[in-house]
PDB file of N, CA and C in Angstrom:
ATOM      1  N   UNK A   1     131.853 150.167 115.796  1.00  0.00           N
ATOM      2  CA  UNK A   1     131.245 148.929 115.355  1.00  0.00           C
ATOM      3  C   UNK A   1     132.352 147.887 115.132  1.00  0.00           C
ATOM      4  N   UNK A   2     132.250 146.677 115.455  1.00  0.00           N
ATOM      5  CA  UNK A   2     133.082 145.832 115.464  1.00  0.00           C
ATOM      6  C   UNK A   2     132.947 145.102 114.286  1.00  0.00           C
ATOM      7  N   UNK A   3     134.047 144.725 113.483  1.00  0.00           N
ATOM      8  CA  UNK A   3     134.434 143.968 112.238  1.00  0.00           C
ATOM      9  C   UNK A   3     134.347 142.764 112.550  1.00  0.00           C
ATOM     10  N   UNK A   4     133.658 141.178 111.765  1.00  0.00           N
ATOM     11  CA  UNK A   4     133.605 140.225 111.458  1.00  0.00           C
ATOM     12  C   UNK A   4     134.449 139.271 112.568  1.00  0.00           C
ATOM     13  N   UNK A   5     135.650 139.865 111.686  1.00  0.00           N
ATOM     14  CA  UNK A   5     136.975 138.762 112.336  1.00  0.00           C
ATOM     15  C   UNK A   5     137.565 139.601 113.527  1.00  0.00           C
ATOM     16  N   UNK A   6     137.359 140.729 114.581  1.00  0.00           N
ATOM     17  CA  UNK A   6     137.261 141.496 115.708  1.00  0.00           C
ATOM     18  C   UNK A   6     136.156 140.561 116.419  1.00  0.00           C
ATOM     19  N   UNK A   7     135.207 140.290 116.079  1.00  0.00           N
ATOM     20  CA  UNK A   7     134.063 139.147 116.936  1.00  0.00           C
ATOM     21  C   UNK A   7     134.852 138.040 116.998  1.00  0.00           C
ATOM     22  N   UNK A   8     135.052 137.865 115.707  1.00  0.00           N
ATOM     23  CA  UNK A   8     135.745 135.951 116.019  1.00  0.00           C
ATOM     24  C   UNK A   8     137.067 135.883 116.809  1.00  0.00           C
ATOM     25  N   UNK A   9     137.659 136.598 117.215  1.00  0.00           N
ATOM     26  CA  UNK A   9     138.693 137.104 117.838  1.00  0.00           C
ATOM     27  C   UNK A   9     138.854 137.282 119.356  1.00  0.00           C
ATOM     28  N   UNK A  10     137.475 138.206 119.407  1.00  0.00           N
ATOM     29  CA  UNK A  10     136.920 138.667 120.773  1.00  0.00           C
ATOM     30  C   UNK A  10     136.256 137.222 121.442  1.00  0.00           C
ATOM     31  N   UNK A  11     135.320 136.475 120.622  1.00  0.00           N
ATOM     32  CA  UNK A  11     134.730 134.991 120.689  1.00  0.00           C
ATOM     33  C   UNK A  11     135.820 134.061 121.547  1.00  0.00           C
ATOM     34  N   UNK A  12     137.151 134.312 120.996  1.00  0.00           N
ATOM     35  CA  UNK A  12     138.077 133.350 121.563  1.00  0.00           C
ATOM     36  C   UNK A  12     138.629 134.090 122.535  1.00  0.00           C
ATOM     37  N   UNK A  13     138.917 134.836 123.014  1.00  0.00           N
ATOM     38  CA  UNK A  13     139.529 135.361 124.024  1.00  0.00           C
ATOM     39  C   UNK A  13     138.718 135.010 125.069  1.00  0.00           C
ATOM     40  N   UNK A  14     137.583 135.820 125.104  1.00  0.00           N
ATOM     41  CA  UNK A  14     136.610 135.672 126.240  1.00  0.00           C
ATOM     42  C   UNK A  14     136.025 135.008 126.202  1.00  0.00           C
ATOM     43  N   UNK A  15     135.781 133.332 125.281  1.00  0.00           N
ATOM     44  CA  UNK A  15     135.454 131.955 125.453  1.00  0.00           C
ATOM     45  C   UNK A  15     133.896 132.110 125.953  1.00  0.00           C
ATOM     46  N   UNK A  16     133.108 130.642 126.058  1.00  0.00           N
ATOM     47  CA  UNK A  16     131.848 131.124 125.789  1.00  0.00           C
ATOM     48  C   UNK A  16     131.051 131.090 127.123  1.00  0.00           C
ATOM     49  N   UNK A  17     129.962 131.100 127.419  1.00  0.00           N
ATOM     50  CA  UNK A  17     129.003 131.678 128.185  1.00  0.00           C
ATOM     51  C   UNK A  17     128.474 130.302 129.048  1.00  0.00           C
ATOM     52  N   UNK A  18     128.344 129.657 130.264  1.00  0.00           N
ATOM     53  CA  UNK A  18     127.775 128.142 130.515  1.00  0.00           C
ATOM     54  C   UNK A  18     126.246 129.190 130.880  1.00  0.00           C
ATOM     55  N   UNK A  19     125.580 128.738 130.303  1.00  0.00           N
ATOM     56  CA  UNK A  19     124.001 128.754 131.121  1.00  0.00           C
ATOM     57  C   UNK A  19     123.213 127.454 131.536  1.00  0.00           C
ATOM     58  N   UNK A  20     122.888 127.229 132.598  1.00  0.00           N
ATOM     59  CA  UNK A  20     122.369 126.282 133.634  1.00  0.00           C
ATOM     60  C   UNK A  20     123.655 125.278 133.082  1.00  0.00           C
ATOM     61  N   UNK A  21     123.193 124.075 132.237  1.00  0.00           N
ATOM     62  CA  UNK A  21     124.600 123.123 132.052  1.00  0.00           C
ATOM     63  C   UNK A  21     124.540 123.314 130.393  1.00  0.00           C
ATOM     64  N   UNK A  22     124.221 124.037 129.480  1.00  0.00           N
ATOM     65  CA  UNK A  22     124.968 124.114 128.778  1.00  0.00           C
ATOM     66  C   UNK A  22     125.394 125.670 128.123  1.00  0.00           C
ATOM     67  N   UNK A  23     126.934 125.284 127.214  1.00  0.00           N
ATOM     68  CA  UNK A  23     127.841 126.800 127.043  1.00  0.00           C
ATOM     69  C   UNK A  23     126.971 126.954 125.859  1.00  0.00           C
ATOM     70  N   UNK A  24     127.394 128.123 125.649  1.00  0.00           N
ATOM     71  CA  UNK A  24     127.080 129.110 124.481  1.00  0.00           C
ATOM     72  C   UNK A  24     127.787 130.320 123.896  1.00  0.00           C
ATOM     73  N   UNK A  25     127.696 130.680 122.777  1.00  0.00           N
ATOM     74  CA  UNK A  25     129.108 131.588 122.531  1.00  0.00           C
ATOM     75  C   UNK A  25     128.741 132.814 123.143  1.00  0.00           C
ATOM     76  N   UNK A  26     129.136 134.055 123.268  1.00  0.00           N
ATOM     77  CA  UNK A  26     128.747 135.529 123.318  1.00  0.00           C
ATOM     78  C   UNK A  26     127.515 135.656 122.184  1.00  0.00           C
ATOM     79  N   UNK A  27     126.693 136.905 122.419  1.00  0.00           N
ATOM     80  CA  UNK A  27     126.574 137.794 121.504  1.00  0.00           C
ATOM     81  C   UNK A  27     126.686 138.542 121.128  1.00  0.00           C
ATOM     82  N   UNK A  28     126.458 139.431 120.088  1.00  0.00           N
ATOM     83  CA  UNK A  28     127.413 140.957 119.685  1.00  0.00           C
ATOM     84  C   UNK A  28     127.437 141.499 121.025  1.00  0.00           C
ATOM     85  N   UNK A  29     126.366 141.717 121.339  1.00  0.00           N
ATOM     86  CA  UNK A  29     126.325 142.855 122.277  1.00  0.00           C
ATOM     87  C   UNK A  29     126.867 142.310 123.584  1.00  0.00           C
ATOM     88  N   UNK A  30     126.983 140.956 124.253  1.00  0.00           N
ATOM     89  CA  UNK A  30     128.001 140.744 125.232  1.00  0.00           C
ATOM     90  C   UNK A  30     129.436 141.299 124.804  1.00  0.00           C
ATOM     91  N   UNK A  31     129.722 141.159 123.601  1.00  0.00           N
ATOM     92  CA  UNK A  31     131.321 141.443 123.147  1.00  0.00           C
ATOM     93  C   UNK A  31     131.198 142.739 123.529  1.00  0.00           C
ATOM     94  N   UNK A  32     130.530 143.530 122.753  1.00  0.00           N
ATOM     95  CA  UNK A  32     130.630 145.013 122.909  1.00  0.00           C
ATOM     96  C   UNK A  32     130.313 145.113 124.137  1.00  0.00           C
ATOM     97  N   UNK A  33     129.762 144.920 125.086  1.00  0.00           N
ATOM     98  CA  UNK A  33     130.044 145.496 126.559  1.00  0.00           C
ATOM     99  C   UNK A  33     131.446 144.919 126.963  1.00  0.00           C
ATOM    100  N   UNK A  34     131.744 143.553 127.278  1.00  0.00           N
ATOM    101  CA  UNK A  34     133.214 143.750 127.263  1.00  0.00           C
ATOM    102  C   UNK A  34     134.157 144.311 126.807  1.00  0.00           C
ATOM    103  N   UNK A  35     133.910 144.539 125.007  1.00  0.00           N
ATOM    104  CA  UNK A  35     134.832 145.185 124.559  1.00  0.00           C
ATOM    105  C   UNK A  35     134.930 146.735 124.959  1.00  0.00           C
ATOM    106  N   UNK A  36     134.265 147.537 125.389  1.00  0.00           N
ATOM    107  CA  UNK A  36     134.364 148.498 125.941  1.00  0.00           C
ATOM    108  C   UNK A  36     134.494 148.726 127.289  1.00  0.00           C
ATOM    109  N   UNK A  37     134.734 147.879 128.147  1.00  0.00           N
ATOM    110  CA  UNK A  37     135.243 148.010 129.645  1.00  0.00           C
ATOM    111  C   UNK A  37     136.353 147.462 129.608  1.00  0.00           C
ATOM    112  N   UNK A  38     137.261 146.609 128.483  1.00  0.00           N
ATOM    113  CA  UNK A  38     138.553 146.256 128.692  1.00  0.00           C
ATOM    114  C   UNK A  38     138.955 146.757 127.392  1.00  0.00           C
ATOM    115  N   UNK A  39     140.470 146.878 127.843  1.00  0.00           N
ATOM    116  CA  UNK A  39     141.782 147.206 126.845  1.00  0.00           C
ATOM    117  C   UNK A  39     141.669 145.738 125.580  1.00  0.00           C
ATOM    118  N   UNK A  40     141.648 145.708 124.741  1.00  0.00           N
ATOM    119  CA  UNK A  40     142.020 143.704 123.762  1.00  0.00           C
ATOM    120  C   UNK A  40     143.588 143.992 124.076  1.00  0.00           C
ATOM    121  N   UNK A  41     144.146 145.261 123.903  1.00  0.00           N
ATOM    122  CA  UNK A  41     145.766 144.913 123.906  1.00  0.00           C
ATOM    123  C   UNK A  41     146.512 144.147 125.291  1.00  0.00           C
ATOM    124  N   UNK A  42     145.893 145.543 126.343  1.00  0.00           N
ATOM    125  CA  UNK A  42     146.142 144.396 127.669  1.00  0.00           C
ATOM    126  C   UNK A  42     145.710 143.349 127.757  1.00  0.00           C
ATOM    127  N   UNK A  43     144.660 142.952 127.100  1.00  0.00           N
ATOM    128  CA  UNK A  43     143.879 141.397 127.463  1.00  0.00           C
ATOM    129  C   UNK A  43     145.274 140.455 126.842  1.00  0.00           C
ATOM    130  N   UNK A  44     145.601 140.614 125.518  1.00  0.00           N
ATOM    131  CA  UNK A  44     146.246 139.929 125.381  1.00  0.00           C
ATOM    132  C   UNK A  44     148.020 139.848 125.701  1.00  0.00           C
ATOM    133  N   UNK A  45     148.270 141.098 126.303  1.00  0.00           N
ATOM    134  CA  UNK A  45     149.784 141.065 126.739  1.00  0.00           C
ATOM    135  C   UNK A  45     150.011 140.076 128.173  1.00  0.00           C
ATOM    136  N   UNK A  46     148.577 140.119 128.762  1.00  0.00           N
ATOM    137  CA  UNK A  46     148.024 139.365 130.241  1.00  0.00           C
ATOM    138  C   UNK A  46     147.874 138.102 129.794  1.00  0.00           C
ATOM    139  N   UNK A  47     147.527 137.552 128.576  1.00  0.00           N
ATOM    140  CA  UNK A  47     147.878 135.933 128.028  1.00  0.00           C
ATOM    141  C   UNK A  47     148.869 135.619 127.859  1.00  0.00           C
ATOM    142  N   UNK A  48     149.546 136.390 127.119  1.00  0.00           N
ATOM    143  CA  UNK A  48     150.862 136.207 126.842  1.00  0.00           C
ATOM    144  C   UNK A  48     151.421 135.930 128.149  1.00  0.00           C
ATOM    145  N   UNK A  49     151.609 137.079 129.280  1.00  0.00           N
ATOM    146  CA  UNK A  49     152.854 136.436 129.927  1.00  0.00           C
ATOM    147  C   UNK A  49     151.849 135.636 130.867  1.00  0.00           C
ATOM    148  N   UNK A  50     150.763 134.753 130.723  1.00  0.00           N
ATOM    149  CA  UNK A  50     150.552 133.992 131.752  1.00  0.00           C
ATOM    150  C   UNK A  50     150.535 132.534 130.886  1.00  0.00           C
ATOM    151  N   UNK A  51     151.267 132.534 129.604  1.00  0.00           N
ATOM    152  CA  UNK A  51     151.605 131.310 129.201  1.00  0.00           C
ATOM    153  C   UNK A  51     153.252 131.300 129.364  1.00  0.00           C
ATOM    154  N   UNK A  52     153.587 132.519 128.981  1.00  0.00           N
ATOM    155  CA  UNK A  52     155.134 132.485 129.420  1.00  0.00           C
ATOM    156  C   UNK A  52     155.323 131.933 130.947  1.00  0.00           C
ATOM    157  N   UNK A  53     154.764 132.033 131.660  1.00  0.00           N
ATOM    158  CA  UNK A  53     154.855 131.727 133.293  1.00  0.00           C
ATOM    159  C   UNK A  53     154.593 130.205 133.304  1.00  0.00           C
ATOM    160  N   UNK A  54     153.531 129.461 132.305  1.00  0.00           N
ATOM    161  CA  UNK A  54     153.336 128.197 132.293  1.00  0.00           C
ATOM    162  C   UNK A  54     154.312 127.419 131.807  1.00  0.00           C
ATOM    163  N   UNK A  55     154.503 128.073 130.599  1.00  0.00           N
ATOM    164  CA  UNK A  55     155.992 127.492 130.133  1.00  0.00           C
ATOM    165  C   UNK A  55     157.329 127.545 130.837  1.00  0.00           C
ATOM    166  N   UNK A  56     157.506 128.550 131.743  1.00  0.00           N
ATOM    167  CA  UNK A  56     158.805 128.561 132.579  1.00  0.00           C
ATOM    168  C   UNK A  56     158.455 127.409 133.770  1.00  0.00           C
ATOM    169  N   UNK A  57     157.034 127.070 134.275  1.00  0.00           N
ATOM    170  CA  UNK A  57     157.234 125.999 134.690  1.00  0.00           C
ATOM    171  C   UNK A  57     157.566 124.765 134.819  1.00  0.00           C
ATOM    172  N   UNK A  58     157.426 124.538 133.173  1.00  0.00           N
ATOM    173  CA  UNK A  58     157.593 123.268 132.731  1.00  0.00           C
ATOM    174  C   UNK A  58     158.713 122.408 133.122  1.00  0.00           C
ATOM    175  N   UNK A  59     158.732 120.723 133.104  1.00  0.00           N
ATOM    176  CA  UNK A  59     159.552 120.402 133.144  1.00  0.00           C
ATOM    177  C   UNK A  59     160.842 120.759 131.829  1.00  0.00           C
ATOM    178  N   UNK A  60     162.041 120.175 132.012  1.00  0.00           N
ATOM    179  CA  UNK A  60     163.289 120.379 131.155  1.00  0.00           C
ATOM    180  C   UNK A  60     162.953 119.695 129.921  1.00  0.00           C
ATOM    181  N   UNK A  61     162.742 118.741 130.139  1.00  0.00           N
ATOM    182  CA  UNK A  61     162.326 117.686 128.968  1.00  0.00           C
ATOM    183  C   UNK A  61     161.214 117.949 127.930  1.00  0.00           C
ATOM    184  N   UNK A  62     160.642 119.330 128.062  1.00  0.00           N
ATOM    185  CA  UNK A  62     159.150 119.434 127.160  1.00  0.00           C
ATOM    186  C   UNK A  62     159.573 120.212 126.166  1.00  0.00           C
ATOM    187  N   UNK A  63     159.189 119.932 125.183  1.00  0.00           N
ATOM    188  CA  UNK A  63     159.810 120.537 123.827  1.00  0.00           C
ATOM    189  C   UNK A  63     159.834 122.122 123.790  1.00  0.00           C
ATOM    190  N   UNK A  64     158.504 122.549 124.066  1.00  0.00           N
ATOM    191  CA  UNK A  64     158.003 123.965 124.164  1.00  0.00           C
ATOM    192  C   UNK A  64     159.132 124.917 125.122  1.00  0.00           C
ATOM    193  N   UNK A  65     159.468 124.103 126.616  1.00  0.00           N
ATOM    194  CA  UNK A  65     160.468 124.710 126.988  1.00  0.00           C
ATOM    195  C   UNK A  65     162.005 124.245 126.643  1.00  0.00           C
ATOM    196  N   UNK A  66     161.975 123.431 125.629  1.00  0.00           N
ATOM    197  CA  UNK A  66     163.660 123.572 124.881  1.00  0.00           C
ATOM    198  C   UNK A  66     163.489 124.541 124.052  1.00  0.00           C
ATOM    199  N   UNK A  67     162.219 124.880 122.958  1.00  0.00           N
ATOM    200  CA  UNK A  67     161.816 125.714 121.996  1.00  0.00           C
ATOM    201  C   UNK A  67     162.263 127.331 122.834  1.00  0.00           C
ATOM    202  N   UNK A  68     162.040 127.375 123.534  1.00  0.00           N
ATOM    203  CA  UNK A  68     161.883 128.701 124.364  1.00  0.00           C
ATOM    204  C   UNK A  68     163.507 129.325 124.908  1.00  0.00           C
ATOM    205  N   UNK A  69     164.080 128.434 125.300  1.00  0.00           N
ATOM    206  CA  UNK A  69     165.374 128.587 125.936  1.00  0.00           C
ATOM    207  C   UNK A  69     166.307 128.581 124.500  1.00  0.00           C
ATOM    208  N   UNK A  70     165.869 127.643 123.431  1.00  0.00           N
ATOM    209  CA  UNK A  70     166.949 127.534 122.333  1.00  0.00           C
ATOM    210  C   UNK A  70     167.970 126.565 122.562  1.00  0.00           C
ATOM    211  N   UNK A  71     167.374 125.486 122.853  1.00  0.00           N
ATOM    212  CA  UNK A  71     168.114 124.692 123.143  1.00  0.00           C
ATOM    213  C   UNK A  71     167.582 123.087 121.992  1.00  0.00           C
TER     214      UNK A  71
END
């Protein structure tokens, strides 16, 4: 059974639902079928480095990639 803040969690990862033209969040039970056909840890090690990849694109001048390099 999934905890409170595990929904609100899961809510943002897998972002919400468009039906005809308008979105809508999950419901339990969308979470729980996702949450049981995917890993949350891989889900989020697969965010991680696909912002790391955004950020290595960046230009020189963007704070996020001076933040990153240490510069």
């Amino acid at each position: 059974m999934l905890m409170t803040w595990e929904r609100k969690i899961l809510r943002k990862i897998y972002g919400p639902t468009k039906e005809n033209v308008q979105w809508r969040i999950k419901t339990n039970e969308e979470l729980r079928t996702k949450y049981k056909s995917q890993d949350i840890v891989t889900i989020i090690k697969i965010r991680r480095l696909e912002w790391l990849g955004h950020v290595c694109r960046m230009n020189e001048a963007r704070s996020v990639k001076k933040i990153l390099e240490g510069k």
